[in-house]
PDB file of N, CA and C in Angstrom:
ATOM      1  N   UNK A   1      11.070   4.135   2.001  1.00  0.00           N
ATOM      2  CA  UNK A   1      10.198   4.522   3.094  1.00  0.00           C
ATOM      3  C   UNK A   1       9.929   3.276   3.940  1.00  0.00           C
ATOM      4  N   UNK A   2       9.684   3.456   5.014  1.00  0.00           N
ATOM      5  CA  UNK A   2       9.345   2.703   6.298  1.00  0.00           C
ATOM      6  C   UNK A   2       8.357   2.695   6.660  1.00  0.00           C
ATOM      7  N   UNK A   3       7.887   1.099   7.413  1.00  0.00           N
ATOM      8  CA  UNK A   3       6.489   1.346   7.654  1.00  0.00           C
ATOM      9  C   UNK A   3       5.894   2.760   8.669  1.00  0.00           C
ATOM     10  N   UNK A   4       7.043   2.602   9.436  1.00  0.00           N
ATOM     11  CA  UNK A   4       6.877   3.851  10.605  1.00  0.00           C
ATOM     12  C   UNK A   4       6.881   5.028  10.114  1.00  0.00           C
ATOM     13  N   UNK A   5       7.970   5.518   8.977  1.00  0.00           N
ATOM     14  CA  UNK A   5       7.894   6.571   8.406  1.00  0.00           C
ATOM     15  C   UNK A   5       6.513   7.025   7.230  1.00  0.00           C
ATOM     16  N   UNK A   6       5.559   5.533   6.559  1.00  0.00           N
ATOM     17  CA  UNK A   6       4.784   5.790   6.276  1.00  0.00           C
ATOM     18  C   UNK A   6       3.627   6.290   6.902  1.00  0.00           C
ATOM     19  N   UNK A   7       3.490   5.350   8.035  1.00  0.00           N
ATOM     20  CA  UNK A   7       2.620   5.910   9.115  1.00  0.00           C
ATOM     21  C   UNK A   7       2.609   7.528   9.565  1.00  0.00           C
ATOM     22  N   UNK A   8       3.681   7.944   9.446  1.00  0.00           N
ATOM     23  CA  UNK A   8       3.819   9.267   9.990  1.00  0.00           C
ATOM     24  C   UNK A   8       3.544  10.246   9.038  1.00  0.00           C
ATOM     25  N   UNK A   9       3.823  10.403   7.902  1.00  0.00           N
ATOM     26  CA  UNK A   9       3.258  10.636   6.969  1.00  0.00           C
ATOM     27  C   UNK A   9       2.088  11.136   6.316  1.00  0.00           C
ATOM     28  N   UNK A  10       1.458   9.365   7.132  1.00  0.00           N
ATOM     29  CA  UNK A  10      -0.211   9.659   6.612  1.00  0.00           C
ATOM     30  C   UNK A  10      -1.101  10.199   7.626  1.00  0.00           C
ATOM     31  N   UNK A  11      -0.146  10.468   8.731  1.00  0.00           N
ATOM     32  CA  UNK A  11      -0.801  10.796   9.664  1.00  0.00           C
ATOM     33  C   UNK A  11      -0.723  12.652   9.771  1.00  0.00           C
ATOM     34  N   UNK A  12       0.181  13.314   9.198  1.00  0.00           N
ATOM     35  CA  UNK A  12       0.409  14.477   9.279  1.00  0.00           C
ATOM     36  C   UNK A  12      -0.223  14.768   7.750  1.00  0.00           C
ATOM     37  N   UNK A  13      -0.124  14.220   6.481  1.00  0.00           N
ATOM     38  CA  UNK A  13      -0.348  14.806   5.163  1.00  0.00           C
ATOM     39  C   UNK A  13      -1.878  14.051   5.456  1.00  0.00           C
ATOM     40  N   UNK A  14      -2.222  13.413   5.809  1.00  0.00           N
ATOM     41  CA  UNK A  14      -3.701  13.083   5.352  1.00  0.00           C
ATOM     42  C   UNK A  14      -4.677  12.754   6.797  1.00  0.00           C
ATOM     43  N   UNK A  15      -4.118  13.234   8.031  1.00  0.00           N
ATOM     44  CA  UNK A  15      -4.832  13.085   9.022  1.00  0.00           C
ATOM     45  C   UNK A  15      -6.079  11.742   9.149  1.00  0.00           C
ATOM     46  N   UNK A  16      -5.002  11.017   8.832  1.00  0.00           N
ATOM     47  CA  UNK A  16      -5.773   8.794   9.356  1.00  0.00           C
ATOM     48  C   UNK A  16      -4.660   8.285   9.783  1.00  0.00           C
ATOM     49  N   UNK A  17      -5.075   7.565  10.725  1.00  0.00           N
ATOM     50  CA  UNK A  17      -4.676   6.460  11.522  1.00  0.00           C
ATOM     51  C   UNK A  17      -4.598   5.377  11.059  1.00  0.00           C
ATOM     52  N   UNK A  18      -3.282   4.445  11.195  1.00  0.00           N
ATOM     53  CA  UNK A  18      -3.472   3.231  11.102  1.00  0.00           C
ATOM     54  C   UNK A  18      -4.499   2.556  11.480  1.00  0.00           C
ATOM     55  N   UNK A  19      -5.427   1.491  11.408  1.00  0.00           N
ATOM     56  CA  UNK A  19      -6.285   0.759  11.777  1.00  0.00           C
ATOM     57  C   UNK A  19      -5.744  -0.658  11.827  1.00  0.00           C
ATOM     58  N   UNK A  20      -5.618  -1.586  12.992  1.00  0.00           N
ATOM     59  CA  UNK A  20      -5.403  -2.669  13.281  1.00  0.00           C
ATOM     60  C   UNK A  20      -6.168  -3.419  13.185  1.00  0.00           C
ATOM     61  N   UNK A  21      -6.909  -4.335  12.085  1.00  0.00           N
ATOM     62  CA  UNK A  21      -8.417  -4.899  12.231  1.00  0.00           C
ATOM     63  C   UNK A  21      -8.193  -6.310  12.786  1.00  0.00           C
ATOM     64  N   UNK A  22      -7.192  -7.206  12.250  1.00  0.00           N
ATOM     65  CA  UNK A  22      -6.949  -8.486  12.470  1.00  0.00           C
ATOM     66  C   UNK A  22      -5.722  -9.005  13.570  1.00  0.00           C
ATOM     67  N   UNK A  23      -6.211  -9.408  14.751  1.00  0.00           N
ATOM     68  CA  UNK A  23      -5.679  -9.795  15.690  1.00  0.00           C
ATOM     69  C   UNK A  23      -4.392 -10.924  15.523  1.00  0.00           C
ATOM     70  N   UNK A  24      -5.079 -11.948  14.232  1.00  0.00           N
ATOM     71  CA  UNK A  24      -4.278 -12.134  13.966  1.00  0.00           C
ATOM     72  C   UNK A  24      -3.050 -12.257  12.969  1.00  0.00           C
ATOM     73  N   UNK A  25      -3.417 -11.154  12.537  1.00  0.00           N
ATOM     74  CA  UNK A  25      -2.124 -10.493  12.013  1.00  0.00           C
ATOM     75  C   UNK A  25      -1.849  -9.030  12.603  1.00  0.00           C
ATOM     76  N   UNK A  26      -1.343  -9.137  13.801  1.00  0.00           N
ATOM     77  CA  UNK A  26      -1.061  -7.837  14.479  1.00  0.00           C
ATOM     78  C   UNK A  26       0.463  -6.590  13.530  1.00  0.00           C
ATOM     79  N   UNK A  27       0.753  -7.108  13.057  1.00  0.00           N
ATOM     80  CA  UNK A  27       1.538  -6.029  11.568  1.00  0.00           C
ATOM     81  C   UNK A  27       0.917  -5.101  10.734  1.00  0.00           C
ATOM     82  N   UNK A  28      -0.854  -5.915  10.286  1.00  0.00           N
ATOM     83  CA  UNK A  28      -1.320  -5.638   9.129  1.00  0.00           C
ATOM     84  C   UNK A  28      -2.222  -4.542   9.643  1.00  0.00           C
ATOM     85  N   UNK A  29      -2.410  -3.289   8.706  1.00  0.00           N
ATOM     86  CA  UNK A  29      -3.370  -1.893   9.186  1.00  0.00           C
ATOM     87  C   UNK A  29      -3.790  -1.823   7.934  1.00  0.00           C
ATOM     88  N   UNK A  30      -5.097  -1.144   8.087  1.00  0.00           N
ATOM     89  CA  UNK A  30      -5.210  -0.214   7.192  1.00  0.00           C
ATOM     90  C   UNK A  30      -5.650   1.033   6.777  1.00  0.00           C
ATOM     91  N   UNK A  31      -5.305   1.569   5.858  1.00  0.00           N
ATOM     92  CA  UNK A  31      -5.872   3.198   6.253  1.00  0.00           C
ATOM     93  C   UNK A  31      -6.877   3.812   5.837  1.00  0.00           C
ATOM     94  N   UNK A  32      -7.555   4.626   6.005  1.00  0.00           N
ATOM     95  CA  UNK A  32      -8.944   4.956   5.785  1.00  0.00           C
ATOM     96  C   UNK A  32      -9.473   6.368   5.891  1.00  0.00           C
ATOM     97  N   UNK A  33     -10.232   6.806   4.912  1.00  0.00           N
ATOM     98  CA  UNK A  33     -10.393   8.157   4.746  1.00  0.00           C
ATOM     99  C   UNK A  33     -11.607   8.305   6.040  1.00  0.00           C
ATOM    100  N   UNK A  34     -11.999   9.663   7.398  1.00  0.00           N
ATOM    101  CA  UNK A  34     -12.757   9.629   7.920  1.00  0.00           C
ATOM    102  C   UNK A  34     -14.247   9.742   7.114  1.00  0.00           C
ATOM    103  N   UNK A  35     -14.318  10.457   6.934  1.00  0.00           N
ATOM    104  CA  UNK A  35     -15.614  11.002   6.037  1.00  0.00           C
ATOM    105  C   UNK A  35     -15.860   9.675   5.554  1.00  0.00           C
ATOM    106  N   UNK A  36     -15.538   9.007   4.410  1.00  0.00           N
ATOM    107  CA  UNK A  36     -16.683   8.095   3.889  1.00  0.00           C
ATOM    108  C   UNK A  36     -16.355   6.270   4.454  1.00  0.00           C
ATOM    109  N   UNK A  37     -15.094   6.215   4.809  1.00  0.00           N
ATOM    110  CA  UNK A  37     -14.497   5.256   5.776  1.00  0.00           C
ATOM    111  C   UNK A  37     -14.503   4.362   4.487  1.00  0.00           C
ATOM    112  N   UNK A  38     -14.421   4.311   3.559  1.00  0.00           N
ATOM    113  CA  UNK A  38     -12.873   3.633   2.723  1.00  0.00           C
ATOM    114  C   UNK A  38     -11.569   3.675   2.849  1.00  0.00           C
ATOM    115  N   UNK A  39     -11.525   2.507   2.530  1.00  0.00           N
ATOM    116  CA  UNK A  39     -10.249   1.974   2.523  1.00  0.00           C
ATOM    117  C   UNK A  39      -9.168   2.862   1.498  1.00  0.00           C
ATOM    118  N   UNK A  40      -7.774   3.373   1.805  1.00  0.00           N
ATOM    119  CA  UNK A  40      -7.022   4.239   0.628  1.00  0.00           C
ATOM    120  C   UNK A  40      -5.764   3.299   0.684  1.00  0.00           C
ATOM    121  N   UNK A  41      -5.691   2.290   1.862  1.00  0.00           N
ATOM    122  CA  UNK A  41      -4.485   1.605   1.475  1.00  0.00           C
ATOM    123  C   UNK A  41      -4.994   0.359   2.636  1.00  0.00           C
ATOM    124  N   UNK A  42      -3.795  -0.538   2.018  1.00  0.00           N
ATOM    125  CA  UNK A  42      -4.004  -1.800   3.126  1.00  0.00           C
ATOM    126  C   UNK A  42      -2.595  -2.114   3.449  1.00  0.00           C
ATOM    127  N   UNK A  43      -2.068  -2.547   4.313  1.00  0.00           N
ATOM    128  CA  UNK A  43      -0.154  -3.006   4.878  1.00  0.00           C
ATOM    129  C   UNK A  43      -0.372  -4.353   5.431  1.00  0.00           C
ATOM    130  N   UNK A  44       0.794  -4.912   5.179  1.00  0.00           N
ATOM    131  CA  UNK A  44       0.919  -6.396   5.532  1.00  0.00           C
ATOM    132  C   UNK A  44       1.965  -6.939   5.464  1.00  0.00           C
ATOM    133  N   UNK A  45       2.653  -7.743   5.999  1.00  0.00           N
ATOM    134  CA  UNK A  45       3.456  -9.298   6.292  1.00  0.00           C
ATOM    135  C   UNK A  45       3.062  -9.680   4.876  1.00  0.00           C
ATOM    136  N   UNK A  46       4.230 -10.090   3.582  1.00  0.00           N
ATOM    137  CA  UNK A  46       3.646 -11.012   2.797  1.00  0.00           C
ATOM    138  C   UNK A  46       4.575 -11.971   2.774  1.00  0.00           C
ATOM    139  N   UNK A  47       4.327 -13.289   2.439  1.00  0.00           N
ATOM    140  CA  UNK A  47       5.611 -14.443   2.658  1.00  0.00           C
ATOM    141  C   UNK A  47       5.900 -14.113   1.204  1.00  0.00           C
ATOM    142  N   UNK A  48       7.417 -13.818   0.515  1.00  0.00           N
ATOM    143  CA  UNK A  48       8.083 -13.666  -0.607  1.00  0.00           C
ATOM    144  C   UNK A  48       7.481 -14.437  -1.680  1.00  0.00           C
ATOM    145  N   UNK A  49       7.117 -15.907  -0.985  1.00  0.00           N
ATOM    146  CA  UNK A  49       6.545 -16.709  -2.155  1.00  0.00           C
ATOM    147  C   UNK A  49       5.960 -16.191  -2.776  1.00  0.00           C
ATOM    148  N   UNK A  50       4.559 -15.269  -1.897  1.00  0.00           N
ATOM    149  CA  UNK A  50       3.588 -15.424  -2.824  1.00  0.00           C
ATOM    150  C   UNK A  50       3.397 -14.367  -3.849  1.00  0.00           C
ATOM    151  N   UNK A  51       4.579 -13.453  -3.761  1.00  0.00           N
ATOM    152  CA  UNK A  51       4.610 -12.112  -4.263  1.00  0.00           C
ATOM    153  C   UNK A  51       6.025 -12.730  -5.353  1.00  0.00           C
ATOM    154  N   UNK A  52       6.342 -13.699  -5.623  1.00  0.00           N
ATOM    155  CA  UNK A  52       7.205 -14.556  -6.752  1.00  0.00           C
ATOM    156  C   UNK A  52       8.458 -13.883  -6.359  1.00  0.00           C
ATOM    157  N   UNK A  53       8.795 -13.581  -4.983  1.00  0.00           N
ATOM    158  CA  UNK A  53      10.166 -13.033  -5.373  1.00  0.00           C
ATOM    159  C   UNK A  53      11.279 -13.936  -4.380  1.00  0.00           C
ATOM    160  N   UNK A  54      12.808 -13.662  -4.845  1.00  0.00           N
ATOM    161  CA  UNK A  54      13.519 -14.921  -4.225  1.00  0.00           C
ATOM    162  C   UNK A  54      13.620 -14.636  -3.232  1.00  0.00           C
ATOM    163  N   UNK A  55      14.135 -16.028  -2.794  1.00  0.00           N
ATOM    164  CA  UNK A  55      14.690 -15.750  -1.242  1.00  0.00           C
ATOM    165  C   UNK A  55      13.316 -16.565  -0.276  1.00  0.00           C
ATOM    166  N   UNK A  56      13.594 -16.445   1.167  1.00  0.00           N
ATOM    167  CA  UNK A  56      12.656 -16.778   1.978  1.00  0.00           C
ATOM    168  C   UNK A  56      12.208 -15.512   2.962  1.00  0.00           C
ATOM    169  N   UNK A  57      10.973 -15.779   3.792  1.00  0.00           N
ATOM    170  CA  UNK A  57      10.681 -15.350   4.779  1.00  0.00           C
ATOM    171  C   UNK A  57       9.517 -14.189   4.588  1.00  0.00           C
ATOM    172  N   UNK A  58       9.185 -12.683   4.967  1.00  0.00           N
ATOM    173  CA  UNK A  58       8.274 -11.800   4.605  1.00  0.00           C
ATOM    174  C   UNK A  58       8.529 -10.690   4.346  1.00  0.00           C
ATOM    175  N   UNK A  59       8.312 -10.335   3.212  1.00  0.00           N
ATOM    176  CA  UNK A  59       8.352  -8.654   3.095  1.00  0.00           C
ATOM    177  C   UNK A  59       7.249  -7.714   3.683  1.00  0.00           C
ATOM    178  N   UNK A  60       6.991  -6.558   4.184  1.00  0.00           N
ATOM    179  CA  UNK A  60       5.704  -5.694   4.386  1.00  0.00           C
ATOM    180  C   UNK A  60       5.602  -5.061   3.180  1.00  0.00           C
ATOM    181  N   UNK A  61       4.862  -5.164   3.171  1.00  0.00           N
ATOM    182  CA  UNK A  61       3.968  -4.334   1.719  1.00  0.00           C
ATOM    183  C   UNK A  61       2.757  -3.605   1.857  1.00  0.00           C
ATOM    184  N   UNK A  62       2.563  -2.473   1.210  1.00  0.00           N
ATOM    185  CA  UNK A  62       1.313  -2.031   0.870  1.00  0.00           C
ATOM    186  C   UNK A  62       0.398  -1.476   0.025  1.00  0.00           C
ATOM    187  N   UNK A  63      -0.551  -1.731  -0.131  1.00  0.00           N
ATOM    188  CA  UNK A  63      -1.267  -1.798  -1.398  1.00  0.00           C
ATOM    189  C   UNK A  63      -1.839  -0.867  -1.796  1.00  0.00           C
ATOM    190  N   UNK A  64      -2.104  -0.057  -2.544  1.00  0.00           N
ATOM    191  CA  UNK A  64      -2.821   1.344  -3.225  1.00  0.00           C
ATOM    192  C   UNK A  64      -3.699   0.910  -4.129  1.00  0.00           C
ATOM    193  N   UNK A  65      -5.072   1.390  -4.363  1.00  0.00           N
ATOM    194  CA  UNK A  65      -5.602   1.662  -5.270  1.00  0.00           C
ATOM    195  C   UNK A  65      -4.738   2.835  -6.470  1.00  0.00           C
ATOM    196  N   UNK A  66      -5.041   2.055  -7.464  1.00  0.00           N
ATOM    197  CA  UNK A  66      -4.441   2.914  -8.443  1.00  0.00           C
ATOM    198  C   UNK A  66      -5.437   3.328 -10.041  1.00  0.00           C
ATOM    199  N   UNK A  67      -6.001   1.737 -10.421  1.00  0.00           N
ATOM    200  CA  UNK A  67      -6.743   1.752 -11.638  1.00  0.00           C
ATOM    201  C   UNK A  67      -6.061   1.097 -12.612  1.00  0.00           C
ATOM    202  N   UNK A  68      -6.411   0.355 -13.380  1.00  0.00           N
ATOM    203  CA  UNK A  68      -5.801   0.001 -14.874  1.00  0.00           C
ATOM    204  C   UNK A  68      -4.602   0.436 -15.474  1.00  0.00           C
ATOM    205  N   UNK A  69      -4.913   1.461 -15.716  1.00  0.00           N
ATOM    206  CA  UNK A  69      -3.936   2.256 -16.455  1.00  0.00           C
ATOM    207  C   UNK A  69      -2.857   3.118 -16.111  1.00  0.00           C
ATOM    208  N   UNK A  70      -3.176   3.770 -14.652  1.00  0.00           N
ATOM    209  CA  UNK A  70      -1.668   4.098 -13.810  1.00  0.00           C
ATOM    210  C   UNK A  70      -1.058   2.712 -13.267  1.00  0.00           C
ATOM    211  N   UNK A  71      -1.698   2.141 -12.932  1.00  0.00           N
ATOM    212  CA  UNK A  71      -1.448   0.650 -12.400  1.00  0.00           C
ATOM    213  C   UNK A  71      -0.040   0.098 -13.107  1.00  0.00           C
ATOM    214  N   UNK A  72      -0.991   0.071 -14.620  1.00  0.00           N
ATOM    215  CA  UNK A  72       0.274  -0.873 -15.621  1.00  0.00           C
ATOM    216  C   UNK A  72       1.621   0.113 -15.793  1.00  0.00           C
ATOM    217  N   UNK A  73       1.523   1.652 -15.526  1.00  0.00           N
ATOM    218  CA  UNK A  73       2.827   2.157 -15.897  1.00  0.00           C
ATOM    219  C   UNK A  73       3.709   2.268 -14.353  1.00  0.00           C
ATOM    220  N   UNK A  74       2.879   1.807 -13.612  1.00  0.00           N
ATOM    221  CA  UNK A  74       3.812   1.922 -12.400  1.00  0.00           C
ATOM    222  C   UNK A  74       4.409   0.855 -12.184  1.00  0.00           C
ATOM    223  N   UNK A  75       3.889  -0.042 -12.773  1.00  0.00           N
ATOM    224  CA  UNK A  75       4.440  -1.921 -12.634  1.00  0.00           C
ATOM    225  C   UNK A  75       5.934  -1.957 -12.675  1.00  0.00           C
ATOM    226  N   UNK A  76       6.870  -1.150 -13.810  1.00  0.00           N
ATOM    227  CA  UNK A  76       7.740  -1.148 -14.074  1.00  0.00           C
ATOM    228  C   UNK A  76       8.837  -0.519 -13.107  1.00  0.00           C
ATOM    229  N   UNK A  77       8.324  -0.161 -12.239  1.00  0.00           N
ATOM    230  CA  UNK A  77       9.425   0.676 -11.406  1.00  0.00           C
ATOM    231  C   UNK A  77       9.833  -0.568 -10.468  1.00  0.00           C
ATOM    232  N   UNK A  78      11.155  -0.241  -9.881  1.00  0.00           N
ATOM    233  CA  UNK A  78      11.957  -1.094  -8.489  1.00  0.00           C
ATOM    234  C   UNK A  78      10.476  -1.018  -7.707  1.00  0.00           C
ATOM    235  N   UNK A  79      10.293  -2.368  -6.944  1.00  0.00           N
ATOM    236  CA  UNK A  79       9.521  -2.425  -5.386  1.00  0.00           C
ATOM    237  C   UNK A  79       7.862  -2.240  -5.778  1.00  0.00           C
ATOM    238  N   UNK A  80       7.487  -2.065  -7.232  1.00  0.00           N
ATOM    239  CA  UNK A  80       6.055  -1.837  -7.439  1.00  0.00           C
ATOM    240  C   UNK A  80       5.712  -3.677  -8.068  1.00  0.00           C
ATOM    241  N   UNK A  81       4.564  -4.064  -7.404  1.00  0.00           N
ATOM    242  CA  UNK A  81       4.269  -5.489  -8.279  1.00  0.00           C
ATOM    243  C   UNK A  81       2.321  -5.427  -7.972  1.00  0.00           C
ATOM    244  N   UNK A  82       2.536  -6.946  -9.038  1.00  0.00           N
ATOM    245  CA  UNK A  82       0.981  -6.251  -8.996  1.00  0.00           C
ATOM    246  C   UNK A  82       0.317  -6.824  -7.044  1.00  0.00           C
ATOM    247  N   UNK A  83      -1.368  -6.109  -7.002  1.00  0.00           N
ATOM    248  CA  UNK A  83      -1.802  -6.607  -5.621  1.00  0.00           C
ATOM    249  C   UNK A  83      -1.620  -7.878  -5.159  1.00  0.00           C
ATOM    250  N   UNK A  84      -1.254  -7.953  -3.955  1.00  0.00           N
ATOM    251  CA  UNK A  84      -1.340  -9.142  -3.432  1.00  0.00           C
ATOM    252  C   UNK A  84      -2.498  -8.549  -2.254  1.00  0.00           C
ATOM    253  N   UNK A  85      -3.851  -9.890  -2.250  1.00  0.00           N
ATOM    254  CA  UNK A  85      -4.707  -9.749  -1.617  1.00  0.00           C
ATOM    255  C   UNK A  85      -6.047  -9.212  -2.051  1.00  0.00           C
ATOM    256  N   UNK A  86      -5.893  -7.948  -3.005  1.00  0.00           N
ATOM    257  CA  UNK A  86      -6.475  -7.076  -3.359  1.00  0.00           C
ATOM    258  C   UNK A  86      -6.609  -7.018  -4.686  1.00  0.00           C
ATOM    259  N   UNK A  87      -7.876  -6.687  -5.732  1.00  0.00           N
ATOM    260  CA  UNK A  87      -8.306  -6.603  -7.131  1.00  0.00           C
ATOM    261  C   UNK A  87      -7.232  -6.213  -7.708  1.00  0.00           C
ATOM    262  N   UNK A  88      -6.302  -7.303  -8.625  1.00  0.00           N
ATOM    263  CA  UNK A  88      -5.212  -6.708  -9.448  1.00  0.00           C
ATOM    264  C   UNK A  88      -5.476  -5.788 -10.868  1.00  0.00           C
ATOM    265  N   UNK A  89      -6.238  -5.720 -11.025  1.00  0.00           N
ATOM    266  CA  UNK A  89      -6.695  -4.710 -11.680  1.00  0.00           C
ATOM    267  C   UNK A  89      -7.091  -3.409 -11.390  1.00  0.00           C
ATOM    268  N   UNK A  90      -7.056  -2.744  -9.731  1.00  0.00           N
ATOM    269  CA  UNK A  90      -7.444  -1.570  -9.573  1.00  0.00           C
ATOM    270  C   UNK A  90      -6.220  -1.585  -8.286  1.00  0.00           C
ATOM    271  N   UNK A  91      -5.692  -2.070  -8.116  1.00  0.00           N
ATOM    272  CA  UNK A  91      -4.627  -2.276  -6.801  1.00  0.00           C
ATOM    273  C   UNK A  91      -2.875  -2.331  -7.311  1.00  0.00           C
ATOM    274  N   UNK A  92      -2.109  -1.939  -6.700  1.00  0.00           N
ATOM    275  CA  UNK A  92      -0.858  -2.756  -6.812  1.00  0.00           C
ATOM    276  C   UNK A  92      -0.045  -2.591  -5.136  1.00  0.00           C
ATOM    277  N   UNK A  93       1.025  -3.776  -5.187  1.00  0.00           N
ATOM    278  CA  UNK A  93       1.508  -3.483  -3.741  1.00  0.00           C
ATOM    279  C   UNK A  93       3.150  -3.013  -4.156  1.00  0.00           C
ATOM    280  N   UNK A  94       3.128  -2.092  -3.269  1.00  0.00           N
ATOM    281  CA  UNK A  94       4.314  -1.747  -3.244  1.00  0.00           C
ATOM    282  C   UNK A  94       5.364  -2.428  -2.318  1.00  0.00           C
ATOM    283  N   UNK A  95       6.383  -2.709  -1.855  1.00  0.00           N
ATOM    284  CA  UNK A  95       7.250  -3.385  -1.416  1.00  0.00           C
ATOM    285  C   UNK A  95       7.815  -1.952  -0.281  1.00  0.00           C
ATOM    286  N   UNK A  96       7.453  -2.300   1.173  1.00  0.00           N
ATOM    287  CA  UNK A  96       8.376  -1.013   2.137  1.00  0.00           C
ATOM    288  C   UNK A  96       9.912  -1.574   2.598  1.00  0.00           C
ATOM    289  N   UNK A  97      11.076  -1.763   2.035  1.00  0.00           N
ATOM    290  CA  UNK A  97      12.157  -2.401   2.510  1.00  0.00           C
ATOM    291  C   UNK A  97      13.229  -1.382   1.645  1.00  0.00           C
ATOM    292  N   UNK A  98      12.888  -0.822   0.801  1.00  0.00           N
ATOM    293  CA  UNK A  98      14.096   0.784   0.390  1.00  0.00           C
ATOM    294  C   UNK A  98      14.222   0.739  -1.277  1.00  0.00           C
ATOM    295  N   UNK A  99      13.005  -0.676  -1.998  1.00  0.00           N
ATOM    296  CA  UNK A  99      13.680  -0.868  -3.291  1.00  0.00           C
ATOM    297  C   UNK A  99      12.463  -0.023  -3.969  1.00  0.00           C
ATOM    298  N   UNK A 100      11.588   0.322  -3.845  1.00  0.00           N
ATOM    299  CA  UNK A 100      10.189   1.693  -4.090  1.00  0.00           C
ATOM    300  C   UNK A 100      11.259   3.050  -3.828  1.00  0.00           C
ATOM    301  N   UNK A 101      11.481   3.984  -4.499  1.00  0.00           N
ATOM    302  CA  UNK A 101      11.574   5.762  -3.882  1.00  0.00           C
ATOM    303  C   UNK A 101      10.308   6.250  -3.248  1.00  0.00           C
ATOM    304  N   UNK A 102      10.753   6.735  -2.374  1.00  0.00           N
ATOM    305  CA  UNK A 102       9.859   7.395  -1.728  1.00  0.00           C
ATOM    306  C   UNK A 102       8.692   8.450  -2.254  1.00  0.00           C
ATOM    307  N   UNK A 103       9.382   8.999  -3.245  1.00  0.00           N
ATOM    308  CA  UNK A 103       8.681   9.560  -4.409  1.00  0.00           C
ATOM    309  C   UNK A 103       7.459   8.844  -4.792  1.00  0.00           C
ATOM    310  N   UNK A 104       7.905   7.779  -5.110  1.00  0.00           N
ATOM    311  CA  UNK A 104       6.847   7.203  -5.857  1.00  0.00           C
ATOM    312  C   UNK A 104       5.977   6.647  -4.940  1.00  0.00           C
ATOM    313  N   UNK A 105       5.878   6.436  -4.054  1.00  0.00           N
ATOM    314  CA  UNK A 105       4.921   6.196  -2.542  1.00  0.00           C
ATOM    315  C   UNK A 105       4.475   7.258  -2.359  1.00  0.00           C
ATOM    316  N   UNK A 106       4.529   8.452  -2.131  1.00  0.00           N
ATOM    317  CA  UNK A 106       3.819   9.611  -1.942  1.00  0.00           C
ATOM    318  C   UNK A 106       2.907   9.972  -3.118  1.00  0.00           C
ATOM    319  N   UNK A 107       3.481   9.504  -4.335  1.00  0.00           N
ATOM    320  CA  UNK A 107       2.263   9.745  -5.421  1.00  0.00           C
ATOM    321  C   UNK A 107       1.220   8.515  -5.274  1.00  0.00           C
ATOM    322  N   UNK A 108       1.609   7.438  -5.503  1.00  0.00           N
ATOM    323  CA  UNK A 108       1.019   6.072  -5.479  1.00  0.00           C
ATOM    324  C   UNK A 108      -0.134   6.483  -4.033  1.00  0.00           C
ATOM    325  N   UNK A 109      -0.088   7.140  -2.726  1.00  0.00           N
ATOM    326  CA  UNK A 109      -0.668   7.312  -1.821  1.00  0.00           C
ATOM    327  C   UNK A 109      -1.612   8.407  -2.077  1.00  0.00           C
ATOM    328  N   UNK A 110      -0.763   9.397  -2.671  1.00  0.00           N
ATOM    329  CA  UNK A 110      -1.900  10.486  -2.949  1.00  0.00           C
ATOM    330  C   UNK A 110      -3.127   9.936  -4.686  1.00  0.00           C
ATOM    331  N   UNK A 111      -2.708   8.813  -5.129  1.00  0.00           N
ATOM    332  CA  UNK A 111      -3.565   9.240  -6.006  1.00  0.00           C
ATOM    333  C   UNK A 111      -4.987   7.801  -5.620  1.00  0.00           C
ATOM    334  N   UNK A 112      -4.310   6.540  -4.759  1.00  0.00           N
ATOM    335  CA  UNK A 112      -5.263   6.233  -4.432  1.00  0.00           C
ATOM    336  C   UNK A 112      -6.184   6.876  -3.077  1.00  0.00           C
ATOM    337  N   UNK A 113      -5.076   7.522  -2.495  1.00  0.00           N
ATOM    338  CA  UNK A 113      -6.603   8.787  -1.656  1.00  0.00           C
ATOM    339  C   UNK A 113      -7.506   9.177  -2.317  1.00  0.00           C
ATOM    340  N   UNK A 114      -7.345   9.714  -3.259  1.00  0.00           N
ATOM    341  CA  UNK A 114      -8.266  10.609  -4.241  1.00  0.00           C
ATOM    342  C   UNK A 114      -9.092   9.712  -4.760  1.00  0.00           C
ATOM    343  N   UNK A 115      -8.623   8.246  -5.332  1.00  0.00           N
ATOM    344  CA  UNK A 115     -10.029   7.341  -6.230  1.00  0.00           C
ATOM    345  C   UNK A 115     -10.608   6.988  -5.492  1.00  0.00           C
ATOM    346  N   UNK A 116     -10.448   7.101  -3.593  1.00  0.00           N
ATOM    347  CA  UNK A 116     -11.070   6.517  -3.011  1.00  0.00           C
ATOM    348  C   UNK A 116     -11.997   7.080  -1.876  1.00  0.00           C
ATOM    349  N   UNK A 117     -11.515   8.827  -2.088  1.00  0.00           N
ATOM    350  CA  UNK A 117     -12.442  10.244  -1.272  1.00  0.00           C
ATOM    351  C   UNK A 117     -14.240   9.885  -1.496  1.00  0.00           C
ATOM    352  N   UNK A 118     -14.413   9.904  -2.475  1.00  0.00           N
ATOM    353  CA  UNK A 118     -15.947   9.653  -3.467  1.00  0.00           C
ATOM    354  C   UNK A 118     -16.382  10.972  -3.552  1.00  0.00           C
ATOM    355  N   UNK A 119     -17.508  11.795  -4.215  1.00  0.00           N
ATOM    356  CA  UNK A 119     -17.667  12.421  -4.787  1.00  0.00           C
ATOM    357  C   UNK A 119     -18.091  13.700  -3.299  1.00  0.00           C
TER     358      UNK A 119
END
């Protein structure tokens, strides 16, 4: 999946908008439920370094709430690592460049929507 194709996505299955907060990082959005205006995901520019993987330059990534325990069984898949930016213990970022299935982005999206609706 693509950032564009994620965007579109969340814009038809979960009716939110990207949000552009930081000027200067004009790449980075994030998305947000209307009703209680949490955060359900965050996207970003990350430099490879800091996400330990080879090579140079930036991957986009984005981050889901997940929890502990879906967290650690999703670790294992292509393109899932833990948060960058965000509580690695309730977060992980996914990698948008084709090595994640799309599959698993649509769950990873739908289930931090849900920890992050509130009651």
């Amino acid at each position: 999946m693509t950032k564009d194709e994620l965007i579109a996505y969340v814009q038809k299955d979960y009716n939110a908008e990207p949000e552009y907060l930081w000027q200067a990082y004009p790449n980075a959005f994030i998305l947000r439920h209307q009703s209680n205006r949490k955060w359900f995901a965050v996207a970003m520019d990350v430099q490879r370094s800091k996400l330990h993987l080879p090579g140079e330059g930036v991957v986009f990534v984005v981050d889901f709430k997940c929890g502990p325990l879906l967290g650690g069984s999703y670790l294992g898949k292509p393109g899932v690592l833990p948060a960058y930016h965000m509580n690695k213990t309730h977060w992980i970022s996914v990698l948008l460049n084709g090595s994640c299935d799309d599959e698993t982005i649509r769950e990873l999206l739908m289930i931090s929507y849900d920890l992050t609706k509130g009651k």
